[in-house]
C-alpha atoms as a PDB file:
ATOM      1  CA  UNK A   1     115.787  75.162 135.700  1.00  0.00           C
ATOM      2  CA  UNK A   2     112.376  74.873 133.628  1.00  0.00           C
ATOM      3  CA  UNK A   3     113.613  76.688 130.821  1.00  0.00           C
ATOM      4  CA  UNK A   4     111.617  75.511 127.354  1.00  0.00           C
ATOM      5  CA  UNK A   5     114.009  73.542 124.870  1.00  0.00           C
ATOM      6  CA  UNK A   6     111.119  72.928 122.318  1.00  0.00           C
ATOM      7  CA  UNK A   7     107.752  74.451 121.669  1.00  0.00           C
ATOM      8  CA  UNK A   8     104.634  73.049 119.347  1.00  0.00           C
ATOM      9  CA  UNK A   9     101.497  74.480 119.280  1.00  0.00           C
ATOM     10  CA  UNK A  10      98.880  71.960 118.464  1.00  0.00           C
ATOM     11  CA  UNK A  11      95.054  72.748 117.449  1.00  0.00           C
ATOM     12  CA  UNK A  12      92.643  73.361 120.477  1.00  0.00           C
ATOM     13  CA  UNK A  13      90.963  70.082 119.591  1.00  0.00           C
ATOM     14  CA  UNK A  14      93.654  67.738 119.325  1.00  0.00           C
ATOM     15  CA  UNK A  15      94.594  65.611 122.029  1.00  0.00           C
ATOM     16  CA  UNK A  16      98.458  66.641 123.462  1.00  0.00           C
ATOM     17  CA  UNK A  17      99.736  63.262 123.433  1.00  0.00           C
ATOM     18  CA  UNK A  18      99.299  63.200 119.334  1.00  0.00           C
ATOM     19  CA  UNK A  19     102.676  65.574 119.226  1.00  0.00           C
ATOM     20  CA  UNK A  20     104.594  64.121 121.805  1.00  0.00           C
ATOM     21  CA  UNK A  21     106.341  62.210 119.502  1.00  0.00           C
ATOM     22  CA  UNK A  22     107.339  64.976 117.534  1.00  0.00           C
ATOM     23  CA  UNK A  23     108.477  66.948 120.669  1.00  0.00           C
ATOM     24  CA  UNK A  24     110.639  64.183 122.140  1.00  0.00           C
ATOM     25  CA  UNK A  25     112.295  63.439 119.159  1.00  0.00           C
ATOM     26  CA  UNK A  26     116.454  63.997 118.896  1.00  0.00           C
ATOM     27  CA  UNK A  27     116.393  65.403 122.488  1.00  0.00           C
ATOM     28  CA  UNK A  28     119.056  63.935 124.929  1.00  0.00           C
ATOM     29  CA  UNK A  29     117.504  63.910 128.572  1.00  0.00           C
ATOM     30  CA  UNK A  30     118.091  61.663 131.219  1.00  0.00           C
ATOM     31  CA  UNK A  31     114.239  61.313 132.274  1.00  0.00           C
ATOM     32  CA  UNK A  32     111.045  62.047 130.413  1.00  0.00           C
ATOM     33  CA  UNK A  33     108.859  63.467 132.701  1.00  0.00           C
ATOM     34  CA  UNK A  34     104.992  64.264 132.010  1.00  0.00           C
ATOM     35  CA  UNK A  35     101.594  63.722 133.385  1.00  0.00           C
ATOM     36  CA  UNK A  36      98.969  61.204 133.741  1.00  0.00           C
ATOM     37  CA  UNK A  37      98.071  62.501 130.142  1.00  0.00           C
ATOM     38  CA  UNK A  38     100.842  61.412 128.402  1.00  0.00           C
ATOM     39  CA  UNK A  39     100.478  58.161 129.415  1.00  0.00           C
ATOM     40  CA  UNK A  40     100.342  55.513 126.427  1.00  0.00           C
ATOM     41  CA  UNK A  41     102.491  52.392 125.786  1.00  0.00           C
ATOM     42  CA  UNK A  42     103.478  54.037 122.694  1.00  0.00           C
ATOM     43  CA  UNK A  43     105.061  56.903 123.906  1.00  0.00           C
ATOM     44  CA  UNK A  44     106.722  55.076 127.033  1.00  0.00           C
ATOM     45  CA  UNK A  45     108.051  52.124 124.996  1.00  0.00           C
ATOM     46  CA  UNK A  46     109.642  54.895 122.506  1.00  0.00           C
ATOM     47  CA  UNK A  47     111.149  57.062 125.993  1.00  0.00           C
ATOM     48  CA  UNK A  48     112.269  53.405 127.295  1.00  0.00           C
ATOM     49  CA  UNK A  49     114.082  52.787 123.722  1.00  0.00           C
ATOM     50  CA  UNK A  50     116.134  56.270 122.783  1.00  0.00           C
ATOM     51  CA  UNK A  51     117.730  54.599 126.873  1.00  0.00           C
ATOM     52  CA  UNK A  52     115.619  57.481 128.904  1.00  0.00           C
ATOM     53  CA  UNK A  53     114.238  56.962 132.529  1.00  0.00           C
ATOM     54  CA  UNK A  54     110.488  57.439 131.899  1.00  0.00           C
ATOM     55  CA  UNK A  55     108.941  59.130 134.784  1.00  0.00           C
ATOM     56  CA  UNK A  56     105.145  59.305 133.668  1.00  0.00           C
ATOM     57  CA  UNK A  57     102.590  58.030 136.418  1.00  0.00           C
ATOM     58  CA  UNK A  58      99.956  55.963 135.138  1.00  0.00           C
ATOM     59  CA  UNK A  59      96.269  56.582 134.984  1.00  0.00           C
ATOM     60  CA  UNK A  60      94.116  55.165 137.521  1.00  0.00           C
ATOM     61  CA  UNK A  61      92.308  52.945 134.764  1.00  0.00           C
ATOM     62  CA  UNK A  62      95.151  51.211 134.060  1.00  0.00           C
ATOM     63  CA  UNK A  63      95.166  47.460 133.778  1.00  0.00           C
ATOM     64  CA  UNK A  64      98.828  47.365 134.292  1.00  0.00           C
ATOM     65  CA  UNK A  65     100.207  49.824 136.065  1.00  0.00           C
ATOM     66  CA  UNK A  66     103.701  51.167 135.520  1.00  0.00           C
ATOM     67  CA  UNK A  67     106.488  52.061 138.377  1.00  0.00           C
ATOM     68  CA  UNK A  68     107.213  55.704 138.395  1.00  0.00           C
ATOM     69  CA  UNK A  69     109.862  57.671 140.327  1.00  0.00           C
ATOM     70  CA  UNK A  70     107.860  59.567 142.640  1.00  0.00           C
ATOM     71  CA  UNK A  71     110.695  61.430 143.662  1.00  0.00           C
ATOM     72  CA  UNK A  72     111.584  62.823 140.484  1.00  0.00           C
ATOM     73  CA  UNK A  73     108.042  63.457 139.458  1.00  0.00           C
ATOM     74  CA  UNK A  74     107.808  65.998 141.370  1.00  0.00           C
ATOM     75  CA  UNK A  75     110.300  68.018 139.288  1.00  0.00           C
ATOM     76  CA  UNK A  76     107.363  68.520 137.218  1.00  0.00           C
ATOM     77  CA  UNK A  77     106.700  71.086 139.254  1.00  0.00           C
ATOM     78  CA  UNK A  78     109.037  73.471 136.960  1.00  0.00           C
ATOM     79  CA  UNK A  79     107.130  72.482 133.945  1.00  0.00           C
ATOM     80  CA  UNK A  80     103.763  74.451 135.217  1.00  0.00           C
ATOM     81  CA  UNK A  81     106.363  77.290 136.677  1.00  0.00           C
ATOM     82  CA  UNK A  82     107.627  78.009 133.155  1.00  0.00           C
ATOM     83  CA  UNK A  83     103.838  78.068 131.679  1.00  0.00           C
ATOM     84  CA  UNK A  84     102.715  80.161 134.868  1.00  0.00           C
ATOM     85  CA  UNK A  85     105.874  82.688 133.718  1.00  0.00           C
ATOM     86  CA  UNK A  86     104.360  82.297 130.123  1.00  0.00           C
ATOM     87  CA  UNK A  87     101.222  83.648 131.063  1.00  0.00           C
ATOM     88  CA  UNK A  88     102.395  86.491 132.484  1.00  0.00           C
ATOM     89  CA  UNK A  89     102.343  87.791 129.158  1.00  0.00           C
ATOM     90  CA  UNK A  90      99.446  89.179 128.192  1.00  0.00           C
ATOM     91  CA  UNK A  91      99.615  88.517 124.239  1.00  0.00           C
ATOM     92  CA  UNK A  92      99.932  85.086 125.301  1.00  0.00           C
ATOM     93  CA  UNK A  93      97.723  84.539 127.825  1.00  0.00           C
ATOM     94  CA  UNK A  94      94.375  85.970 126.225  1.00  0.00           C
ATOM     95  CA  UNK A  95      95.570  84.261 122.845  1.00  0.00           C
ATOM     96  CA  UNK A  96      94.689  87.505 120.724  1.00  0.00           C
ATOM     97  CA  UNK A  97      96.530  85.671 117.498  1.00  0.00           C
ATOM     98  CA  UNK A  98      94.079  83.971 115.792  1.00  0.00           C
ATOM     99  CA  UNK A  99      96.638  82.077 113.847  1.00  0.00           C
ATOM    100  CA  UNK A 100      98.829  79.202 114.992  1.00  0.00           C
ATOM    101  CA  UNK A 101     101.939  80.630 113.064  1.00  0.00           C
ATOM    102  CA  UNK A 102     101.599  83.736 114.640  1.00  0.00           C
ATOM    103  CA  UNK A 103     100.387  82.655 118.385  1.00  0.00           C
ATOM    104  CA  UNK A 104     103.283  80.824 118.337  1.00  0.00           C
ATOM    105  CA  UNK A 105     106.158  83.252 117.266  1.00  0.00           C
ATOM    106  CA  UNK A 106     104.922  85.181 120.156  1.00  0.00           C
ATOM    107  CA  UNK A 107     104.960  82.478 122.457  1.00  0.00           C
ATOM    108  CA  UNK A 108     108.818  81.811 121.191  1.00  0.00           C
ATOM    109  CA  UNK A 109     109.701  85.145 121.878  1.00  0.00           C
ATOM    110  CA  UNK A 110     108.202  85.253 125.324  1.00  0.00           C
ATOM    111  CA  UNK A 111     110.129  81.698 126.242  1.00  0.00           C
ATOM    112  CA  UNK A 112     112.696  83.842 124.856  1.00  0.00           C
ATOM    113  CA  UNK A 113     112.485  86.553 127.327  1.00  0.00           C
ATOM    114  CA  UNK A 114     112.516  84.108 129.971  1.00  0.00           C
ATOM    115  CA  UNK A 115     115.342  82.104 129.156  1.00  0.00           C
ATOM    116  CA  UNK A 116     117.376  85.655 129.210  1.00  0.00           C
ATOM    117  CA  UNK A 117     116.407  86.232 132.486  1.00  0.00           C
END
């Protein structure tokens, strides 16, 4: 459905990938899927361990490249839906909260909105 389960804001400057961790922790999924971003032996051994498909392609620099489900990828697709609905928030989408705490509560209440739609 592409309905948010857990939001964390991160600073502008820090990489995406240094949360992940935090964000995949306790949740029960079948398959992890991200993009070519997220890709890091770290993160996919930890997927691969909690028993969870990992379905992250890997970046074209890659010494060793890592099997994917194509297929399945392509779910992804509801991901960028879900932050395309987000944006259609104003408050959200010109980031008028100069504040992290405060960005985000508006950001949870938005995801909010959509998940009661």
């Amino acid at each position: 459905m592409g309905l948010p389960v857990r939001l964390i804001g991160t600073p502008g400057q820090r990489n995406d990938i240094a949360f992940a961790h935090d964000l995949i922790d306790g949740i029960n999924a079948e398959a992890a899927i991200a993009d070519k971003g997220y890709d890091a032996d770290h993160l996919a051994d930890r997927i691969a361990e909690a028993g969870v498909v990992v379905v992250i392609p890997p970046k074209r620099n890659r010494k060793v490249q890592r099997a994917y489900d194509a297929e399945l990828y392509k779910e992804r697709n509801r991901i960028e839906r879900f932050f395309n609905k987000l944006k259609q928030f104003r408050r959200v989408a010109t980031r008028y909260d100069k504040l992290l705490a405060n960005f985000m509560g508006f950001v949870k209440l938005a995801a909010i909105a959509i998940w009661l739609k």
